[in-house]
N, C-alpha and C. Protein backbone atom coordinates (compact mmCIF):
# COMPACT_ATOMS: atom_id res chain seq x y z
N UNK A 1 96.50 80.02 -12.96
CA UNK A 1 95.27 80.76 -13.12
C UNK A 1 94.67 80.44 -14.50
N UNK A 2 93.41 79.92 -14.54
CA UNK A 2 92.90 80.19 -15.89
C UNK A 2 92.45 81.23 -16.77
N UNK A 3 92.18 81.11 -17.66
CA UNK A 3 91.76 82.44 -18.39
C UNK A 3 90.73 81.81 -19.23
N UNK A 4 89.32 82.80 -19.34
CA UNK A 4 88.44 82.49 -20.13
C UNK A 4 87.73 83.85 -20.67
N UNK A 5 87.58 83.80 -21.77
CA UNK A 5 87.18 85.21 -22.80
C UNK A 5 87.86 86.18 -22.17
N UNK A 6 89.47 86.42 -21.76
CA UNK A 6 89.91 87.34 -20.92
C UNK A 6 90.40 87.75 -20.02
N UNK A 7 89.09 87.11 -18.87
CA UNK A 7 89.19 86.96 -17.56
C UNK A 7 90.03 85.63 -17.02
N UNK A 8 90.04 86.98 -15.68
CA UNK A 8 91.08 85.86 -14.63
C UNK A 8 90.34 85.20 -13.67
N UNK A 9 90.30 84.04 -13.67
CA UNK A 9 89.16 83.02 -12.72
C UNK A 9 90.32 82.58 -11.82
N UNK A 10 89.74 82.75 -10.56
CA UNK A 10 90.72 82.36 -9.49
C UNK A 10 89.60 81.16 -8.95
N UNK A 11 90.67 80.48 -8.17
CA UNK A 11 89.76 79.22 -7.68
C UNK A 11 89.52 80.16 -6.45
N UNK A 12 87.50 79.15 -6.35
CA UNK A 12 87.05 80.44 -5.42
C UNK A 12 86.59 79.45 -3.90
N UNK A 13 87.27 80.24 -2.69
CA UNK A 13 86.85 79.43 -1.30
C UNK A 13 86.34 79.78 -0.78
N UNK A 14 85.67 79.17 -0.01
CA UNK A 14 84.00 79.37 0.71
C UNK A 14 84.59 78.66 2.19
N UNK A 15 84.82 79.81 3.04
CA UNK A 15 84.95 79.09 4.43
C UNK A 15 83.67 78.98 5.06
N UNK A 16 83.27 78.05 6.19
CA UNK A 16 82.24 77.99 6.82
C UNK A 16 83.05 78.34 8.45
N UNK A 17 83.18 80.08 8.50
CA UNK A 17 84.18 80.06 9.26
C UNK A 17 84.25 79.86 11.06
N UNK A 18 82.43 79.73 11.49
CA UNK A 18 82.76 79.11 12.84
C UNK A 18 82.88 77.59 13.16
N UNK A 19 82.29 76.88 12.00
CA UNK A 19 82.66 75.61 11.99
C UNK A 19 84.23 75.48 12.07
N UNK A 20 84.75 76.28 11.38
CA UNK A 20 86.38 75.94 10.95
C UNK A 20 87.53 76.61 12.73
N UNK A 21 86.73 77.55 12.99
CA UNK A 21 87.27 78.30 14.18
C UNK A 21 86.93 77.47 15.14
N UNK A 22 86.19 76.56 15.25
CA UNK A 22 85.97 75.70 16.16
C UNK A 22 86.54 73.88 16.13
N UNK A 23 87.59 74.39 14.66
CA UNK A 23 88.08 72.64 14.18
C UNK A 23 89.40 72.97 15.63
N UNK A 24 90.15 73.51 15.95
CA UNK A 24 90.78 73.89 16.78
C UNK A 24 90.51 73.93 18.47
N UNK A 25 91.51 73.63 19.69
CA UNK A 25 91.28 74.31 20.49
C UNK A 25 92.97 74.38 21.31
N UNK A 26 92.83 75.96 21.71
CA UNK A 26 91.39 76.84 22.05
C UNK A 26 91.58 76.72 20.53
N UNK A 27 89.95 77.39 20.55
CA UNK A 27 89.13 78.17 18.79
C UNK A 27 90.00 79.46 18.51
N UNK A 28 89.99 79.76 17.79
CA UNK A 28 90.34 80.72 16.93
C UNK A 28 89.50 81.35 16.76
N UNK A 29 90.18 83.12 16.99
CA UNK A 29 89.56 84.14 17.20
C UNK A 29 88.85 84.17 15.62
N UNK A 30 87.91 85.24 15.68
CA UNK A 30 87.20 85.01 14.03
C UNK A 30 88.60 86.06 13.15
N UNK A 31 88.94 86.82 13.94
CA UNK A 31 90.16 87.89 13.57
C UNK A 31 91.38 87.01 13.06
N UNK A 32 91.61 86.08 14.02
CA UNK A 32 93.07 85.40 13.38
C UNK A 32 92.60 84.52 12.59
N UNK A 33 91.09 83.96 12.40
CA UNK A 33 90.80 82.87 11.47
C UNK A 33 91.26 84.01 9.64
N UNK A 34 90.61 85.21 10.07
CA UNK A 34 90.78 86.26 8.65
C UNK A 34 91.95 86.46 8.34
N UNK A 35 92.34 86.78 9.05
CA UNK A 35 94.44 87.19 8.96
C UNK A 35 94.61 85.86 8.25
N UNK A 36 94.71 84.90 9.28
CA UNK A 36 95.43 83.23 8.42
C UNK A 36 94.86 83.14 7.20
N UNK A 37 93.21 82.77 7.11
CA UNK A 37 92.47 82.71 5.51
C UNK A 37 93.11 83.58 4.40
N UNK A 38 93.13 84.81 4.89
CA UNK A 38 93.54 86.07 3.83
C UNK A 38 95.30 85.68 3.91
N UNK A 39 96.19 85.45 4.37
CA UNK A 39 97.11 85.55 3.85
C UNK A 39 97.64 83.82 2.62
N UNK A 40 96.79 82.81 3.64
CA UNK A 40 97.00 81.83 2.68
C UNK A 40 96.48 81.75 1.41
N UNK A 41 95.26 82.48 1.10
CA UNK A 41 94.22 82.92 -0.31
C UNK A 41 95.55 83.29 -0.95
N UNK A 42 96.48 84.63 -0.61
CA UNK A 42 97.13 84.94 -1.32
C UNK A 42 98.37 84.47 -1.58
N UNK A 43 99.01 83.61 -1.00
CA UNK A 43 99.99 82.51 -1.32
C UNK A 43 99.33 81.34 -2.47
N UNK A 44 97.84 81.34 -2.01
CA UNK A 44 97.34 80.27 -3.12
C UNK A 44 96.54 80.84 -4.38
N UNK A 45 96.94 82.25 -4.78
CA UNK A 45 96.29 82.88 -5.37
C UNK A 45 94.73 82.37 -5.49
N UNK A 46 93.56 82.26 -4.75
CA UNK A 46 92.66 82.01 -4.34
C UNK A 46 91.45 83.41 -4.20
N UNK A 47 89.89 82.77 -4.55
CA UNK A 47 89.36 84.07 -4.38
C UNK A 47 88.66 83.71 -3.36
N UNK A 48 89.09 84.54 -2.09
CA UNK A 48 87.70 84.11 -0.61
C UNK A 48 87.35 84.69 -0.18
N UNK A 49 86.09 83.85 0.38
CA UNK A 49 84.65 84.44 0.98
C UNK A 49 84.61 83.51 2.23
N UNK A 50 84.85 84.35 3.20
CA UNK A 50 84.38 83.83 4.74
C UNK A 50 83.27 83.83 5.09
N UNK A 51 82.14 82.94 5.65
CA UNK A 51 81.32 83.64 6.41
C UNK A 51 80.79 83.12 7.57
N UNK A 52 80.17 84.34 7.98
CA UNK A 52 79.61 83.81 9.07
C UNK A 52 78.19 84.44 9.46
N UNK A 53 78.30 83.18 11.13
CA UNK A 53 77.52 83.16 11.88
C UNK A 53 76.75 85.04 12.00
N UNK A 54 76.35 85.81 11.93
CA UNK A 54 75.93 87.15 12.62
C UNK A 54 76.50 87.59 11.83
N UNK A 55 77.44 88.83 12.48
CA UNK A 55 77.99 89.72 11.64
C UNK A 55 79.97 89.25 11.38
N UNK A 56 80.21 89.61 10.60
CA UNK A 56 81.80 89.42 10.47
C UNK A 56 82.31 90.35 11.50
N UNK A 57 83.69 89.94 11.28
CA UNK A 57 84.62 90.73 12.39
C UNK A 57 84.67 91.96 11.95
N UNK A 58 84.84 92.56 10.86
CA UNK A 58 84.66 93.59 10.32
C UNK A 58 83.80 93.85 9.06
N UNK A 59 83.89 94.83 7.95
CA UNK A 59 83.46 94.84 6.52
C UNK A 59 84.51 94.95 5.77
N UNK A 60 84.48 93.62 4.67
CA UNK A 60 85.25 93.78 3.46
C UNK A 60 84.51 92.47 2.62
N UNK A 61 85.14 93.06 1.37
CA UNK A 61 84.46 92.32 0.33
C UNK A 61 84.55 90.86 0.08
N UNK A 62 85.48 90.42 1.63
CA UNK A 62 85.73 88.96 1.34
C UNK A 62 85.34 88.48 2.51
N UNK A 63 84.37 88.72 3.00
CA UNK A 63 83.72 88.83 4.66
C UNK A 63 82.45 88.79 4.31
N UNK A 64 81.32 87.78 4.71
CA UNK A 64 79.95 88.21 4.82
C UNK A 64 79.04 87.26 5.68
N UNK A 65 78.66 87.70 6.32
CA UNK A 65 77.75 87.84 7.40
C UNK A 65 76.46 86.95 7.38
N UNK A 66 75.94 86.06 8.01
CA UNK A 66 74.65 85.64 8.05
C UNK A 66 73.15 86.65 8.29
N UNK A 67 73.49 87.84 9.09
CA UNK A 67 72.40 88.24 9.34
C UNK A 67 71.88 87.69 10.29
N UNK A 68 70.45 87.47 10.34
CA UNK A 68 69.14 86.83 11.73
C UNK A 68 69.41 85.32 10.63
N UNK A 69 70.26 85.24 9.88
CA UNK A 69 69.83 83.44 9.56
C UNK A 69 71.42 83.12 9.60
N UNK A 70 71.56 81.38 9.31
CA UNK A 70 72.52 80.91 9.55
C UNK A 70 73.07 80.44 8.01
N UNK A 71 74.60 80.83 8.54
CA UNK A 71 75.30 80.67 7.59
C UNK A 71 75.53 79.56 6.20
N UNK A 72 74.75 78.84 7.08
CA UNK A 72 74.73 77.09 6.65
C UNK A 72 74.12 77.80 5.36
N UNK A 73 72.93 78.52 5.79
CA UNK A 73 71.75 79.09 4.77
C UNK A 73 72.20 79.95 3.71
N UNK A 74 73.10 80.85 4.44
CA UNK A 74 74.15 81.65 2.88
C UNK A 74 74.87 80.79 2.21
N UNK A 75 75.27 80.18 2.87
CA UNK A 75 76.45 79.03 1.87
C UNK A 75 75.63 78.31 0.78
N UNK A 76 74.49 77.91 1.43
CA UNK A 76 73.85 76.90 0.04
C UNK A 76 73.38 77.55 -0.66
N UNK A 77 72.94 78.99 -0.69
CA UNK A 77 72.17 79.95 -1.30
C UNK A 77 73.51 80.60 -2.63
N UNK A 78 74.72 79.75 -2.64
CA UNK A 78 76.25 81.03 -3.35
C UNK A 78 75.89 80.32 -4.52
N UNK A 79 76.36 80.75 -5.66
CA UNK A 79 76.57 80.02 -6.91
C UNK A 79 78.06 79.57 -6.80
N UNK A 80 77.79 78.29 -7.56
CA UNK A 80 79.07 77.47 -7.43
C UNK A 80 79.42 77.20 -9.05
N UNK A 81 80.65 77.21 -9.42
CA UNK A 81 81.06 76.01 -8.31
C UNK A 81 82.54 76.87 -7.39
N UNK A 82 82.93 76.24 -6.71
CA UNK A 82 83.72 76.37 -5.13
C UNK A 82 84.51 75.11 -4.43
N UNK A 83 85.66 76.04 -3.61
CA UNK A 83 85.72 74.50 -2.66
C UNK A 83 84.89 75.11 -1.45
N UNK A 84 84.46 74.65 -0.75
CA UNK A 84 83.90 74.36 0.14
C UNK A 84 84.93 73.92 1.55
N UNK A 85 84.94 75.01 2.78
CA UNK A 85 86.05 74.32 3.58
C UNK A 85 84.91 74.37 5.08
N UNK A 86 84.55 73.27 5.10
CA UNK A 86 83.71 73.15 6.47
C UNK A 86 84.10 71.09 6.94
N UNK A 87 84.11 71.22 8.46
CA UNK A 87 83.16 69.57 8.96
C UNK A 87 82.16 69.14 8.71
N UNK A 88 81.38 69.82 8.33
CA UNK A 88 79.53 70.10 8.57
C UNK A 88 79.35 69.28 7.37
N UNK A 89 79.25 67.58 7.72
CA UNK A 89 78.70 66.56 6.78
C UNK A 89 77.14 67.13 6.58
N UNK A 90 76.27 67.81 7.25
CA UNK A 90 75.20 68.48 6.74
C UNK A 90 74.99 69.24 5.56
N UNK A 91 76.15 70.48 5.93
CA UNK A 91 75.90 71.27 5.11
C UNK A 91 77.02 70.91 3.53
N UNK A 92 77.77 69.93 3.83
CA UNK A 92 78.13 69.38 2.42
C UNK A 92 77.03 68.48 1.29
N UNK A 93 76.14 68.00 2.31
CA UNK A 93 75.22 67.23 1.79
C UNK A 93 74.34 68.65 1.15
N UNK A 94 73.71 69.75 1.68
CA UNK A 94 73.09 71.11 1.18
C UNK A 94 73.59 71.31 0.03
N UNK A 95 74.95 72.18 -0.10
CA UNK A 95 75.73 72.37 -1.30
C UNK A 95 75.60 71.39 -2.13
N UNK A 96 75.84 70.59 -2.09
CA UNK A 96 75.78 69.75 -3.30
C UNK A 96 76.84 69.49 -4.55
N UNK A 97 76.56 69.53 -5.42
CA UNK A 97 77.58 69.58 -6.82
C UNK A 97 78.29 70.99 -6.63
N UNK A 98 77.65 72.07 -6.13
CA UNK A 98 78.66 73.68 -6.29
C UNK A 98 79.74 73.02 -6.01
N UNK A 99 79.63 72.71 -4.83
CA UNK A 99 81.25 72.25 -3.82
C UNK A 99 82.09 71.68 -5.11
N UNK A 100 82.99 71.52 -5.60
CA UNK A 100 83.90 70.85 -6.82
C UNK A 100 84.27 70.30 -5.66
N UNK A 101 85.18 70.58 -4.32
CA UNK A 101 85.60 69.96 -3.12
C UNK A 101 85.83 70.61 -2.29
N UNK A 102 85.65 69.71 -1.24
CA UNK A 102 85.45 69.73 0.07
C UNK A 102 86.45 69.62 1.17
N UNK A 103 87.27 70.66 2.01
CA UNK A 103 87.94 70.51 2.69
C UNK A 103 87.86 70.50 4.46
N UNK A 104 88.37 69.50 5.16
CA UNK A 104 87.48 69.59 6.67
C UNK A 104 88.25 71.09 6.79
N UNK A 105 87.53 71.35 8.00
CA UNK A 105 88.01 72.49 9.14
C UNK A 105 89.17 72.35 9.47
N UNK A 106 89.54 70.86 9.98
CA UNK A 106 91.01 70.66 10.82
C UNK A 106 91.95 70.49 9.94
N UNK A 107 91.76 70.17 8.71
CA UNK A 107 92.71 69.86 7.47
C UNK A 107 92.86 71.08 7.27
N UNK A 108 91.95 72.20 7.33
CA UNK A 108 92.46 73.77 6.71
C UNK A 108 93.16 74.70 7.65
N UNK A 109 92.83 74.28 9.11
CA UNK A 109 93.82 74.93 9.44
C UNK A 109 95.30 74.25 9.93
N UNK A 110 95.81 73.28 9.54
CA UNK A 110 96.65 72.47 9.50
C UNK A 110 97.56 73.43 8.33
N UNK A 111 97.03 73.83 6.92
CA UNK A 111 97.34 74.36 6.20
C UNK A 111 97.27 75.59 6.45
N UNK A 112 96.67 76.13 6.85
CA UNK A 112 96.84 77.90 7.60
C UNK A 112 98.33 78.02 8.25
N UNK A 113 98.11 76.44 9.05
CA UNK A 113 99.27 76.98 9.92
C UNK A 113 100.52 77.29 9.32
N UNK A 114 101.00 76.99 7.77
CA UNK A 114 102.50 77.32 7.22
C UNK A 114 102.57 78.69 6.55
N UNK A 115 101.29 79.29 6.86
CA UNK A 115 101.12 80.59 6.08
C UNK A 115 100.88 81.83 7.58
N UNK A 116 101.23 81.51 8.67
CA UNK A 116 101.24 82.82 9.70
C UNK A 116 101.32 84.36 9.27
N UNK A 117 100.67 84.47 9.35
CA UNK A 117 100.99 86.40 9.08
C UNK A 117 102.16 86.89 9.66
C-alpha cells in the first residue's frame, strides 16, 4: 500500500461488469460477479467500483449503476487513474491514459476463480 501525506491509496478497480459477466459461459450472475470481485479486492487489498449496465444488484458504495445511460459513459466520465477490467477495445480507447492498465474480462475472471467465496 502506498502512503501519501498520510493517506492510504489503494490501487483502485473499475470493473466494466456486464462486459466481464459475459467474458464467461454460462455468464455470471451480476450477484456472483460481486461476491467473486469483492472477495478478490480484498485478498488484493484493492479499492472497487463495479458498474453497471441499469441498476446494480443491490446498493453499496462499491456498486454503481448506469442509470437511462450506459456504463461505457460512467466509466469514461471516473477520474483516473485506475485499472480498468473490461474486453471493450472501445471503451479502452474512451478511457484513455486514466486506465494505468487494462485487464480483459476473461483474464479477470480466470483470477476470480482462485478467490471463491
Amino acid at each position: 500500500m502506498q502512503h501519501l501525506q498520510g493517506l492510504d491509496l489503494k490501487r483502485r478497480i473499475v470493473i466494466d461488469a456486464e462486459n466481464v459477466r459475459r467474458s464467461a459461459w454460462p455468464n455470471l450472475s451480476k450477484e456472483e460477479l460481486v461476491s467473486r470481485a469483492r472477495a478478490w479486492a480484498e485478498r488484493e487489498d484493492a479499492d472497487l467500483l463495479v458498474v453497471f449496465d441499469g441498476d446494480p444488484p443491490e446498493e453499496a458504495p462499491d456498486l454503481l449503476g448506469s442509470g437511462g445511460r450506459s456504463a461505457d459513459d460512467v466509466i469514461e466520465e471516473l477520474d483516473g487513474p485506475f485499472t480498468l477490467v473490461t474486453s471493450d477495445r472501445g471503451l479502452r480507447e474512451r478511457v484513455g491514459e486514466k486506465a494505468e492498465k487494462a485487464i480483459g474480462g476473461g483474464s479477470f475472471l480466470h483470477e476470480l476463480e482462485a478467490v471463491r467465496p
